[in-house]
PDB file of N, CA and C in Angstrom:
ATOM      1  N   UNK A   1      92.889  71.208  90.265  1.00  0.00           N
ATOM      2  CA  UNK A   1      91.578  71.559  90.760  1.00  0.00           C
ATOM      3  C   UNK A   1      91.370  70.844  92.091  1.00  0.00           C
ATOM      4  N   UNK A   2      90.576  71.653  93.018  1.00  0.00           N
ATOM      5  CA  UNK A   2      90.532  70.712  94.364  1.00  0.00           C
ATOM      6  C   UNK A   2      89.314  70.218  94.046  1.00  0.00           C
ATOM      7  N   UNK A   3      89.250  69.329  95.314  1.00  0.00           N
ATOM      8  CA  UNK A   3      87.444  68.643  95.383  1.00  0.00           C
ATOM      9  C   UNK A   3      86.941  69.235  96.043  1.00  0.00           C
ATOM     10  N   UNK A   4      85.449  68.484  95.835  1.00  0.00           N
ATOM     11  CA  UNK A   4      84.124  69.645  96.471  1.00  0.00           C
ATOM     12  C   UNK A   4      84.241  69.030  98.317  1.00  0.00           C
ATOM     13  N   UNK A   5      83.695  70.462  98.758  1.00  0.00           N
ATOM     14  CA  UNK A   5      84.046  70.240 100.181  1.00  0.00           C
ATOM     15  C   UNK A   5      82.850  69.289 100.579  1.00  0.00           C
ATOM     16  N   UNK A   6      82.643  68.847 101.712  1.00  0.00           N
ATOM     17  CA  UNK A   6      81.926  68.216 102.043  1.00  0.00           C
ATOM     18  C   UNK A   6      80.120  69.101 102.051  1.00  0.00           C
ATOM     19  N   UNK A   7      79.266  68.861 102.287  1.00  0.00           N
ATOM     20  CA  UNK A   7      77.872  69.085 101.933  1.00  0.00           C
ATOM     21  C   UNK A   7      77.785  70.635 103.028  1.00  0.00           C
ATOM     22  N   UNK A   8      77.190  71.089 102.895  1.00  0.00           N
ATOM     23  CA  UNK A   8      76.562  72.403 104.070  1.00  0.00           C
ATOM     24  C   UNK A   8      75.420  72.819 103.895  1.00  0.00           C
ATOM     25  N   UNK A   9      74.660  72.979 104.742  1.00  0.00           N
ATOM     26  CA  UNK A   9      73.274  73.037 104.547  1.00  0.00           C
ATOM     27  C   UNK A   9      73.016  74.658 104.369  1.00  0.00           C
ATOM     28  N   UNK A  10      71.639  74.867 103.481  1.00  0.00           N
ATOM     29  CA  UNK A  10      71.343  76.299 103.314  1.00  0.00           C
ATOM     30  C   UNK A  10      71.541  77.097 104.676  1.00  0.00           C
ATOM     31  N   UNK A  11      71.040  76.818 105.696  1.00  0.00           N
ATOM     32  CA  UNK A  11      71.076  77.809 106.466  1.00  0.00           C
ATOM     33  C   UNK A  11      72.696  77.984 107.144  1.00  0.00           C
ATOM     34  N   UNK A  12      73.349  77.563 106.877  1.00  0.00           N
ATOM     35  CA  UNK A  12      74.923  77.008 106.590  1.00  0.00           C
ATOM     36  C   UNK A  12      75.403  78.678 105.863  1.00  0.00           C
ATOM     37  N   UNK A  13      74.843  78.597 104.746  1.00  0.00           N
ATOM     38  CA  UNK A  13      74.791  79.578 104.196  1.00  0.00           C
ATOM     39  C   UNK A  13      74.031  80.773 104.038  1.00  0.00           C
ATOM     40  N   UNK A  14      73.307  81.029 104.454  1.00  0.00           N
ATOM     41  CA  UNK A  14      72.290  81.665 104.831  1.00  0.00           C
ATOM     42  C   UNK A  14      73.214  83.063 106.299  1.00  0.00           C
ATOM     43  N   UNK A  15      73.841  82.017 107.494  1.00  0.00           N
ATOM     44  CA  UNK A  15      74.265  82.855 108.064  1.00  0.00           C
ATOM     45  C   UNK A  15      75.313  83.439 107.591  1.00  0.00           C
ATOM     46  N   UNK A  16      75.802  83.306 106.411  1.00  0.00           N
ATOM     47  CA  UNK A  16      77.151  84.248 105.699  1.00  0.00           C
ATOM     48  C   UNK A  16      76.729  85.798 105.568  1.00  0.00           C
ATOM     49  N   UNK A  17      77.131  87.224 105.715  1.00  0.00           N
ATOM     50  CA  UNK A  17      76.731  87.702 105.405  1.00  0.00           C
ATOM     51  C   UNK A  17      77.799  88.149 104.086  1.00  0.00           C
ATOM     52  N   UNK A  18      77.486  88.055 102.772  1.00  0.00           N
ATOM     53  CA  UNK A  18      78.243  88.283 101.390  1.00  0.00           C
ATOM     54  C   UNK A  18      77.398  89.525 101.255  1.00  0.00           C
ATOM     55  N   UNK A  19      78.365  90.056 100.740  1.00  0.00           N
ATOM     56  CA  UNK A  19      77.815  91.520  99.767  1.00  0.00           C
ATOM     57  C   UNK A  19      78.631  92.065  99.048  1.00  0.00           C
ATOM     58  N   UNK A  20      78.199  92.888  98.182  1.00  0.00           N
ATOM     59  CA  UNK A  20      79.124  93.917  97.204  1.00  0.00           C
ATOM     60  C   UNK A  20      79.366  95.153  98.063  1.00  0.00           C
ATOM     61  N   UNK A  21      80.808  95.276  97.525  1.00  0.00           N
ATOM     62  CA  UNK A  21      81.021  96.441  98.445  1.00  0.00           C
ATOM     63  C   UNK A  21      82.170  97.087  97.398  1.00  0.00           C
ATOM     64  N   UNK A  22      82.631  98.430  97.857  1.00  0.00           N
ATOM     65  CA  UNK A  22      83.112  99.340  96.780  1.00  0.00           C
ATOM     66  C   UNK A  22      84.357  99.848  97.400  1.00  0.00           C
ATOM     67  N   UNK A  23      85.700  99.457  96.828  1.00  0.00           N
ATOM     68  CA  UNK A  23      86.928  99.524  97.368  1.00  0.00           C
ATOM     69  C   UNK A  23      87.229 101.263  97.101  1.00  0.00           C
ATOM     70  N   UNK A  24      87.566 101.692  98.939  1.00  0.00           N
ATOM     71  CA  UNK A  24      87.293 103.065  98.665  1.00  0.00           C
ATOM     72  C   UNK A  24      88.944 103.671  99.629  1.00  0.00           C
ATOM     73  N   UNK A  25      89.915 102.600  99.425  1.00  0.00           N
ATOM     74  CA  UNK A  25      91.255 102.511 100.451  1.00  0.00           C
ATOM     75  C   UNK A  25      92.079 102.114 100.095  1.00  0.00           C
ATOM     76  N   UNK A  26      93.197 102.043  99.611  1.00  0.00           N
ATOM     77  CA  UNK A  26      94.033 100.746  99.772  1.00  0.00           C
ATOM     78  C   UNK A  26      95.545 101.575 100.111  1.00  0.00           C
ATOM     79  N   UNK A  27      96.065 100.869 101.409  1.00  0.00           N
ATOM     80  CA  UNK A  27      97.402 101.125 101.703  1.00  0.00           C
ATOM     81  C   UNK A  27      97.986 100.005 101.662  1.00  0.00           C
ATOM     82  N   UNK A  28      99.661 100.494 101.488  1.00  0.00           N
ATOM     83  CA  UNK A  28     100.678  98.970 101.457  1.00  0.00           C
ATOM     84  C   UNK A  28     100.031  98.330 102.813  1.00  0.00           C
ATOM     85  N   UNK A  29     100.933  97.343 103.179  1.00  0.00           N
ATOM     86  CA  UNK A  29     100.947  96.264 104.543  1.00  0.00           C
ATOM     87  C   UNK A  29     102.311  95.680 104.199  1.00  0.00           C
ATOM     88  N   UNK A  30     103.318  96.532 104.518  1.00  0.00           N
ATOM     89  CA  UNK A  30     105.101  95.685 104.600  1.00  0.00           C
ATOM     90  C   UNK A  30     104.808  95.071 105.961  1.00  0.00           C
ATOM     91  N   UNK A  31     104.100  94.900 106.997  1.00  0.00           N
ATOM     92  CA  UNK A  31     104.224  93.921 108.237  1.00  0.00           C
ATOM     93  C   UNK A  31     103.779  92.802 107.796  1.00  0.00           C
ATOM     94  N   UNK A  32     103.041  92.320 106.836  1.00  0.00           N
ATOM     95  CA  UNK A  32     102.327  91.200 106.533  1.00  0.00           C
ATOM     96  C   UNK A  32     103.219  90.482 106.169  1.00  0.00           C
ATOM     97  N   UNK A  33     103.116  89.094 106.551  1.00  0.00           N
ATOM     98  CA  UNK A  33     104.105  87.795 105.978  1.00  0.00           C
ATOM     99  C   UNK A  33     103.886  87.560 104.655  1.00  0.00           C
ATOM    100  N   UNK A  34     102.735  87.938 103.753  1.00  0.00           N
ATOM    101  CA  UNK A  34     102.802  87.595 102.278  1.00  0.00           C
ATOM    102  C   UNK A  34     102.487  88.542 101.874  1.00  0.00           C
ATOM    103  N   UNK A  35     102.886  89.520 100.955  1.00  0.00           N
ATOM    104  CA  UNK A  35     102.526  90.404  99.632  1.00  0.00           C
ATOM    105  C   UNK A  35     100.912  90.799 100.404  1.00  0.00           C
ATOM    106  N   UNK A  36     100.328  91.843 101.074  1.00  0.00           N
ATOM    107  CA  UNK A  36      99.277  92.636 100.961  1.00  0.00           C
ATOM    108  C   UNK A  36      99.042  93.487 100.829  1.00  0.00           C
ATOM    109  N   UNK A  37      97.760  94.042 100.781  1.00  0.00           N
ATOM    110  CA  UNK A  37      97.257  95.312 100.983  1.00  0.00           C
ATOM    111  C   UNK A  37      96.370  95.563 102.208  1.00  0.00           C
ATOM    112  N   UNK A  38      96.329  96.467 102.642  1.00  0.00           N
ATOM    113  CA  UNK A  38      95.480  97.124 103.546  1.00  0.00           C
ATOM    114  C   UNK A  38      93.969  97.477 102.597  1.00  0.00           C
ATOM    115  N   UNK A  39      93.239  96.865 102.542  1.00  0.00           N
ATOM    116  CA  UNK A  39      91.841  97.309 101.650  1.00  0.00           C
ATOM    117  C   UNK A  39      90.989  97.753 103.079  1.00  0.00           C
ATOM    118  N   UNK A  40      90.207  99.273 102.181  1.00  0.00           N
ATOM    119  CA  UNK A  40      88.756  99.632 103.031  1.00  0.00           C
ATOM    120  C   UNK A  40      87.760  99.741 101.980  1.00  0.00           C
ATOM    121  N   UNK A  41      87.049  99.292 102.748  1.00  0.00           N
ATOM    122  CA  UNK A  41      85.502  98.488 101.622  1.00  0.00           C
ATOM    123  C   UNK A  41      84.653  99.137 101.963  1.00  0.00           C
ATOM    124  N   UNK A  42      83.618 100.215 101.349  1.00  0.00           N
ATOM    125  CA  UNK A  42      82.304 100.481 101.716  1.00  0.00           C
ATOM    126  C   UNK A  42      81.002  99.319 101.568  1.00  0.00           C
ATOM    127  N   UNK A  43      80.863  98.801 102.408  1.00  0.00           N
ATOM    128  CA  UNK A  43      79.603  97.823 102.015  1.00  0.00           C
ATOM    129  C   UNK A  43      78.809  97.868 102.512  1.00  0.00           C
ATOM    130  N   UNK A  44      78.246  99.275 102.557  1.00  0.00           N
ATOM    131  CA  UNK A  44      77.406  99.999 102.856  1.00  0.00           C
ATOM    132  C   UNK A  44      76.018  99.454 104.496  1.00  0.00           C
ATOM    133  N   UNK A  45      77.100  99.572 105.436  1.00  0.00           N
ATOM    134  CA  UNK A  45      76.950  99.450 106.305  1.00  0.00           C
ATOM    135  C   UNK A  45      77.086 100.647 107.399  1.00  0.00           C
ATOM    136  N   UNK A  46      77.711 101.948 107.114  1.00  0.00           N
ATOM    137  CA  UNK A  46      77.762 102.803 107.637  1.00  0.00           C
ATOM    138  C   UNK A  46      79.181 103.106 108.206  1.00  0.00           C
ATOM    139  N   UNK A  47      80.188 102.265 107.616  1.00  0.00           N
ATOM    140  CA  UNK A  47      81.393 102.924 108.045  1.00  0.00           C
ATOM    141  C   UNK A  47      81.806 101.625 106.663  1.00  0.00           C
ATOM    142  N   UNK A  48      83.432 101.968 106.979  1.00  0.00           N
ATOM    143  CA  UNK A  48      84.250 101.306 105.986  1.00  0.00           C
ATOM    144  C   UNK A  48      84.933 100.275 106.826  1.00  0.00           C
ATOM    145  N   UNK A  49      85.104  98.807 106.238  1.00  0.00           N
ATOM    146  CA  UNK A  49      85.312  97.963 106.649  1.00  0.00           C
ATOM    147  C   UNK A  49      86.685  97.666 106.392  1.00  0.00           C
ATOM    148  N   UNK A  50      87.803  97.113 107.053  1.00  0.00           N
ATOM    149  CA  UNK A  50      89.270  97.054 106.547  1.00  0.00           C
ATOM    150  C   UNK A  50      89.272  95.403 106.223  1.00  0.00           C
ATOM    151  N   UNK A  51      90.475  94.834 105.230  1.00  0.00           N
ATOM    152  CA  UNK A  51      90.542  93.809 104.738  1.00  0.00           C
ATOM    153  C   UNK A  51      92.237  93.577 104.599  1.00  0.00           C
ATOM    154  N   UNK A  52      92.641  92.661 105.010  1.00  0.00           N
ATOM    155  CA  UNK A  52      94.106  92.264 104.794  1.00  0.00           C
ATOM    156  C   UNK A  52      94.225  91.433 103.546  1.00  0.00           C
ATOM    157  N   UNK A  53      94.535  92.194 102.275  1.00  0.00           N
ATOM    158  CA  UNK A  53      94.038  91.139 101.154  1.00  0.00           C
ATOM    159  C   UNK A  53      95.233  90.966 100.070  1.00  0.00           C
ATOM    160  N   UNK A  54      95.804  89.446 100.134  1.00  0.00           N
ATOM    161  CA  UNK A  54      96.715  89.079  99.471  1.00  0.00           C
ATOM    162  C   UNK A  54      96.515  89.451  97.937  1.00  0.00           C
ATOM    163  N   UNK A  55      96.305  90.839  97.549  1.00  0.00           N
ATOM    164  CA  UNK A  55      96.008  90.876  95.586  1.00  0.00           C
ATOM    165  C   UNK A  55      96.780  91.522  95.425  1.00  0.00           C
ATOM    166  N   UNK A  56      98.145  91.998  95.464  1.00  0.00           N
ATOM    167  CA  UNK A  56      98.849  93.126  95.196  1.00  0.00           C
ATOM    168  C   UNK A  56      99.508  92.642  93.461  1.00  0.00           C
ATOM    169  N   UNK A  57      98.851  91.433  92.829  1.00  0.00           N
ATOM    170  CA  UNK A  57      99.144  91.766  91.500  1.00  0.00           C
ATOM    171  C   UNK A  57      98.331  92.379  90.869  1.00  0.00           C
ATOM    172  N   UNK A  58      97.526  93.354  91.652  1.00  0.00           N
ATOM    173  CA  UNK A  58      96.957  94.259  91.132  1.00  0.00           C
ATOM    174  C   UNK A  58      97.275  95.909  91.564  1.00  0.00           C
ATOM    175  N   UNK A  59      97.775  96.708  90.671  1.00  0.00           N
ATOM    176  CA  UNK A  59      97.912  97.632  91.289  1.00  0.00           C
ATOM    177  C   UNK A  59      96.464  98.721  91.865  1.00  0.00           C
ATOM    178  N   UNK A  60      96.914  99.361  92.988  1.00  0.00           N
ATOM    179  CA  UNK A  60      96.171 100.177  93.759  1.00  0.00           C
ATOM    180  C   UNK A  60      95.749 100.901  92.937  1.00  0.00           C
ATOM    181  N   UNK A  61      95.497 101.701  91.560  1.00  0.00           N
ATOM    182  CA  UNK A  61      94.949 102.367  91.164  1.00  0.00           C
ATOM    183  C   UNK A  61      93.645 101.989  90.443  1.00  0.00           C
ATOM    184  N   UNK A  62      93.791 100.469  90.307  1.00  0.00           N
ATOM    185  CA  UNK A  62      93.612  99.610  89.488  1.00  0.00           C
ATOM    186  C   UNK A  62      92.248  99.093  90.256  1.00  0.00           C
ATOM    187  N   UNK A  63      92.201  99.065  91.316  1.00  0.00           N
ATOM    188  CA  UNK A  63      91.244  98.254  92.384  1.00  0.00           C
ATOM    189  C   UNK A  63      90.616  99.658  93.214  1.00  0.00           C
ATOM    190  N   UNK A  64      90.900 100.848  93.382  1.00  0.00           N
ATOM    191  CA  UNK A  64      90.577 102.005  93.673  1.00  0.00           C
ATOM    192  C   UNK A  64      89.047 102.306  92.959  1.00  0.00           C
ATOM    193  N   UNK A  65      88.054 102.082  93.765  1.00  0.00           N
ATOM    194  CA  UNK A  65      86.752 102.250  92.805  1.00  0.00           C
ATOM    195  C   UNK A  65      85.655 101.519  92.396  1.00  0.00           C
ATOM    196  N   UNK A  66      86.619 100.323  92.693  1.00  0.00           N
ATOM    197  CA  UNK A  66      85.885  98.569  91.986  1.00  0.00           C
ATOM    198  C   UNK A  66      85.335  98.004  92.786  1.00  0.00           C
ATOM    199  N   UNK A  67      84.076  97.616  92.400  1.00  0.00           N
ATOM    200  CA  UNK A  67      83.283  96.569  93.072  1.00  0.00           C
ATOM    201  C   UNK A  67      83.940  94.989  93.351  1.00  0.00           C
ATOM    202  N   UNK A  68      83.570  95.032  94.388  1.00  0.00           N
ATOM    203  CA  UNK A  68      84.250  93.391  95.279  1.00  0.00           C
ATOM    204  C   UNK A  68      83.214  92.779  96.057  1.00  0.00           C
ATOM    205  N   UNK A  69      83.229  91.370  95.690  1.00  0.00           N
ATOM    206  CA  UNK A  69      82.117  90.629  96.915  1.00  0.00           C
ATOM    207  C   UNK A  69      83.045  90.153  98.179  1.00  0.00           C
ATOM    208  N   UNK A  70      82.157  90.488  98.997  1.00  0.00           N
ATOM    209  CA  UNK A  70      82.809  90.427 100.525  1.00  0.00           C
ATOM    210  C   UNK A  70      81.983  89.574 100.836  1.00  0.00           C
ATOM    211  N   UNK A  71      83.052  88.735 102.027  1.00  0.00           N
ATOM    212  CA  UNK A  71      82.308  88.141 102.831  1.00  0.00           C
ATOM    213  C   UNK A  71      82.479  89.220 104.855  1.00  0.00           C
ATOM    214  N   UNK A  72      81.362  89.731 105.321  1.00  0.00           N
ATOM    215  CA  UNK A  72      81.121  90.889 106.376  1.00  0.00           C
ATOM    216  C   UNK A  72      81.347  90.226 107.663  1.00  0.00           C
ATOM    217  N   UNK A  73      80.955  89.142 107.696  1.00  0.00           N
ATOM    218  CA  UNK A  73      80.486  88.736 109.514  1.00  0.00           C
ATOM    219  C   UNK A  73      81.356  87.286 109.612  1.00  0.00           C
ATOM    220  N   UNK A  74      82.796  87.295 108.944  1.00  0.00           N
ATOM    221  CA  UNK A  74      83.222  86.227 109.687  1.00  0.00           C
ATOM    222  C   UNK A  74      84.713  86.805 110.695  1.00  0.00           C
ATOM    223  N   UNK A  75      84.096  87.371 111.398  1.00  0.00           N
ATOM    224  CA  UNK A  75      84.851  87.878 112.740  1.00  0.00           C
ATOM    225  C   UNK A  75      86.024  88.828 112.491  1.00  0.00           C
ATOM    226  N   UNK A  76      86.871  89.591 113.623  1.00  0.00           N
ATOM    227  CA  UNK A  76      87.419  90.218 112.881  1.00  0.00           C
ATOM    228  C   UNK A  76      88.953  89.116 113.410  1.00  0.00           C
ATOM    229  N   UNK A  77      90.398  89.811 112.754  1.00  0.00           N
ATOM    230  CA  UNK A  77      91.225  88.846 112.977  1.00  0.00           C
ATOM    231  C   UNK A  77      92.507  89.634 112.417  1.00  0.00           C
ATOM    232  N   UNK A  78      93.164  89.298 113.725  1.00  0.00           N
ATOM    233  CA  UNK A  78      94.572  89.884 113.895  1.00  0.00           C
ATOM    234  C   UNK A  78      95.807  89.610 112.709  1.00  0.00           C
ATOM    235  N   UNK A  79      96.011  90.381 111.497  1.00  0.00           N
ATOM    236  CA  UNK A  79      97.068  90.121 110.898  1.00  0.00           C
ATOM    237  C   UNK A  79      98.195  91.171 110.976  1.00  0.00           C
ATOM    238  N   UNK A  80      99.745  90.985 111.845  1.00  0.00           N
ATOM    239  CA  UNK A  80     100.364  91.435 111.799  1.00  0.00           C
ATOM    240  C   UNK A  80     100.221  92.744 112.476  1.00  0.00           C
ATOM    241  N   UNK A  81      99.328  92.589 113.894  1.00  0.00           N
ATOM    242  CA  UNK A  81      98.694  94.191 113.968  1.00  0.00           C
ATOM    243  C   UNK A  81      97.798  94.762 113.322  1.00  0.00           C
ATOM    244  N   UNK A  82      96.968  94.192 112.736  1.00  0.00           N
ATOM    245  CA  UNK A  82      96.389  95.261 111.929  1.00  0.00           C
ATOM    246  C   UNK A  82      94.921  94.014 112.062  1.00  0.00           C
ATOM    247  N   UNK A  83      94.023  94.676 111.929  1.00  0.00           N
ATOM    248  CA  UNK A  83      92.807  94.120 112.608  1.00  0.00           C
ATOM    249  C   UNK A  83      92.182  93.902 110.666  1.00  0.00           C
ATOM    250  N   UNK A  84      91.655  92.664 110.510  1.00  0.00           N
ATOM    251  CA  UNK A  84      91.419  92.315 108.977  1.00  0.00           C
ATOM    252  C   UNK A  84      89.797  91.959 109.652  1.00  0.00           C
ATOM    253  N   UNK A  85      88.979  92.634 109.344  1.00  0.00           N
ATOM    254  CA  UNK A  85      87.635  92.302 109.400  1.00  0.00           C
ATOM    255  C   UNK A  85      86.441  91.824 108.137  1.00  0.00           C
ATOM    256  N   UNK A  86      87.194  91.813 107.424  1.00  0.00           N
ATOM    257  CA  UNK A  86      85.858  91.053 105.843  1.00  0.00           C
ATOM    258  C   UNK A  86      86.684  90.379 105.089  1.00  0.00           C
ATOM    259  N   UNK A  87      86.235  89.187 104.300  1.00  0.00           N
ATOM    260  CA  UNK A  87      87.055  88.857 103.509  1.00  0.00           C
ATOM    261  C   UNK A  87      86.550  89.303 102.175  1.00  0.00           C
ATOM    262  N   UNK A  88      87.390  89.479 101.248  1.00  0.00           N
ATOM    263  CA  UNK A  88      87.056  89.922  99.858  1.00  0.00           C
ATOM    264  C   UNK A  88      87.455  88.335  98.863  1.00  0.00           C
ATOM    265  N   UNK A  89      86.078  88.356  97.864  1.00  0.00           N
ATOM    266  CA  UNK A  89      86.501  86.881  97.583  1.00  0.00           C
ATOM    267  C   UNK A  89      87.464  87.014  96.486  1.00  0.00           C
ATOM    268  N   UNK A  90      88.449  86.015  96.173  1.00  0.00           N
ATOM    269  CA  UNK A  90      88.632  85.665  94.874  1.00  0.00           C
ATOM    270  C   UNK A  90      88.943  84.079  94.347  1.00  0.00           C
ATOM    271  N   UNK A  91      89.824  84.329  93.491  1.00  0.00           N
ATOM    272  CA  UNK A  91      89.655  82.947  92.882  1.00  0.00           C
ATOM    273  C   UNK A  91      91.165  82.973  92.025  1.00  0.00           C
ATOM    274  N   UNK A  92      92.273  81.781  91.902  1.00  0.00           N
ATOM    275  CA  UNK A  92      93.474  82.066  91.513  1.00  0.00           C
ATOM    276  C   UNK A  92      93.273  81.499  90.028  1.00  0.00           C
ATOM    277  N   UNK A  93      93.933  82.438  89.258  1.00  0.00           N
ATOM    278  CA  UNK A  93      93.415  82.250  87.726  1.00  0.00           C
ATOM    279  C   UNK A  93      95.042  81.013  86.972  1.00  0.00           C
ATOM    280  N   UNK A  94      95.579  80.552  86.295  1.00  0.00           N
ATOM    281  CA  UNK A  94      96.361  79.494  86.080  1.00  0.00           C
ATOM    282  C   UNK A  94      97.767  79.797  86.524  1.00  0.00           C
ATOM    283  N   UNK A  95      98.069  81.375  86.312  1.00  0.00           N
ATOM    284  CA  UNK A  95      99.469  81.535  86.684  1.00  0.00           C
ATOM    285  C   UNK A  95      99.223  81.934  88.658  1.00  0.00           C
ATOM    286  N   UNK A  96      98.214  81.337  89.220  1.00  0.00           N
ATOM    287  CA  UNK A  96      98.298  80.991  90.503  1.00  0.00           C
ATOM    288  C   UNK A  96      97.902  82.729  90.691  1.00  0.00           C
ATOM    289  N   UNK A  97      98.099  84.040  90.027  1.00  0.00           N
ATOM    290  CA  UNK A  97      97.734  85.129  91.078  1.00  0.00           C
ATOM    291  C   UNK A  97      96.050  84.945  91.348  1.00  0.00           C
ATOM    292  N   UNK A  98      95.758  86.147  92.105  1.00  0.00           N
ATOM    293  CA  UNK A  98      94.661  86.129  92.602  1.00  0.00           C
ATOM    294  C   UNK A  98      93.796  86.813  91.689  1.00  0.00           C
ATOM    295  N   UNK A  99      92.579  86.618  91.273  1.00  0.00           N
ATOM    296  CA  UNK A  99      91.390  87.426  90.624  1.00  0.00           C
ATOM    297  C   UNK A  99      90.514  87.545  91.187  1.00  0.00           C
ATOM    298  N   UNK A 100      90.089  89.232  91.854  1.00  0.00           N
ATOM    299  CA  UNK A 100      89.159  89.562  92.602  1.00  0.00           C
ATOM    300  C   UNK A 100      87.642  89.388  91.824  1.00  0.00           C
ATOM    301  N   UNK A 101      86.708  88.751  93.033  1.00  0.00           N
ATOM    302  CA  UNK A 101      85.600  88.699  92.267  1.00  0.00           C
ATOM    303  C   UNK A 101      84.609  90.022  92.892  1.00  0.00           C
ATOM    304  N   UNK A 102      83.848  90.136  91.346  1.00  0.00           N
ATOM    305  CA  UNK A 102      82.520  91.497  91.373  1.00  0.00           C
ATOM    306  C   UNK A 102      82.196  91.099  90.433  1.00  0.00           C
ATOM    307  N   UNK A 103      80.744  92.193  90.816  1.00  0.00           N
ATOM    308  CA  UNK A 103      79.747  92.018  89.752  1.00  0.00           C
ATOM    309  C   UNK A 103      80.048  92.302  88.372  1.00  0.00           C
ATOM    310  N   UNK A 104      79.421  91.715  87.448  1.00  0.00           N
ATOM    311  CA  UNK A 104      79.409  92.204  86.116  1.00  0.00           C
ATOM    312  C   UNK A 104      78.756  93.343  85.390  1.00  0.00           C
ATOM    313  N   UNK A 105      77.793  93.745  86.264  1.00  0.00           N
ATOM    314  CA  UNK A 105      77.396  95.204  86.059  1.00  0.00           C
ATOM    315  C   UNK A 105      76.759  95.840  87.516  1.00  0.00           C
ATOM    316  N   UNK A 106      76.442  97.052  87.183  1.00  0.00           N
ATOM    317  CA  UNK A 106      77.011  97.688  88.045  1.00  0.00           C
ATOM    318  C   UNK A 106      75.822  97.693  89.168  1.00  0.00           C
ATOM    319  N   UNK A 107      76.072  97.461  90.636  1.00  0.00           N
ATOM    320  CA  UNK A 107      75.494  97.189  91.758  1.00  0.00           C
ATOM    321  C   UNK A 107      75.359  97.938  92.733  1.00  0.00           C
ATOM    322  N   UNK A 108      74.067  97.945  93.469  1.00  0.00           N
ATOM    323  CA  UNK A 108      74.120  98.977  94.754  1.00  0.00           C
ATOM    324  C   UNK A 108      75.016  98.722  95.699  1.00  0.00           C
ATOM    325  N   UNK A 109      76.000  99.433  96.005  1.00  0.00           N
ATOM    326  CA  UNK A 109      76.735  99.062  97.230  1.00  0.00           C
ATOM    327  C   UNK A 109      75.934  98.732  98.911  1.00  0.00           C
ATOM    328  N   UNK A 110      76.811  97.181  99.073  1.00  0.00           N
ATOM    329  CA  UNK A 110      75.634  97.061 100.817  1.00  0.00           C
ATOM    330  C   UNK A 110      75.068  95.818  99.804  1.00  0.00           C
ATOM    331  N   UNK A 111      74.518  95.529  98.185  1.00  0.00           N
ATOM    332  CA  UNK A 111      73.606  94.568  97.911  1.00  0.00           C
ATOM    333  C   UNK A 111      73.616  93.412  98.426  1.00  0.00           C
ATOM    334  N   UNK A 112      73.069  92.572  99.213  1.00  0.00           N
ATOM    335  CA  UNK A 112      73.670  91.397  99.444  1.00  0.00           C
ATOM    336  C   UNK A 112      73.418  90.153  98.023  1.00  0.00           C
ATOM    337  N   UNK A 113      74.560  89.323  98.503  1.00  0.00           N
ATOM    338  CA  UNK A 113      74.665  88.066  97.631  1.00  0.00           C
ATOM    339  C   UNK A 113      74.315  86.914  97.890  1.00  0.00           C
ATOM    340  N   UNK A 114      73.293  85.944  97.014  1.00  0.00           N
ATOM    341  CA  UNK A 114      72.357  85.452  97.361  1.00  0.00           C
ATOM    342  C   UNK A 114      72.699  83.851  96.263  1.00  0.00           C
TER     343      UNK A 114
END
């Protein structure tokens, strides 16, 4: 387990923009240096947002549909060519893969997270 990061103040957080958004894409990414996917996220902003997202122990049919909390406005950023603009959160479960996080029932896409 790591330790807690140092303190950040609400408005710290406040400028994050998090939301649920609804995985409506996913292509391979063989240019990427680790195992990705190409994810496009509706988070209901008026277009679809792309994501360079290390989960491929999940298969694409599997994540096709599913709600994901994003993080929207932390810049966009060059992986391998391919422009990764949101992050999608998760969290690594004991055998180290990744577990995408969403809601537990079912959410307006665009909702923000609070």
């Amino acid at each position: 387990m790591s330790p807690l990061k140092p303190p950040a103040t609400y408005d710290d957080f406040a400028r994050l923009d998090i939301r649920v958004g609804k995985v409506v894409d996913i292509q391979p990414f063989p240019r990427a240096r680790n195992p990705s996917y190409k994810v496009g996220v509706d988070v209901g902003a008026d277009r679809i947002m792309w994501s360079s997202a290390q989960i491929t122990n999940y298969e694409p049919a599997a994540l096709l549909g599913s709600l994901v909390v994003c993080v929207c406005n932390l810049g966009a950023k060059n992986i391998a060519g391919f422009t990764s603009e949101l992050l999608i959160l998760g969290a690594k479960d004991a055998g180290g893969s990744v577990i995408v996080l969403g809601p537990r029932s079912e959410v307006a896409i665009g909702e923000p997270v609070f």
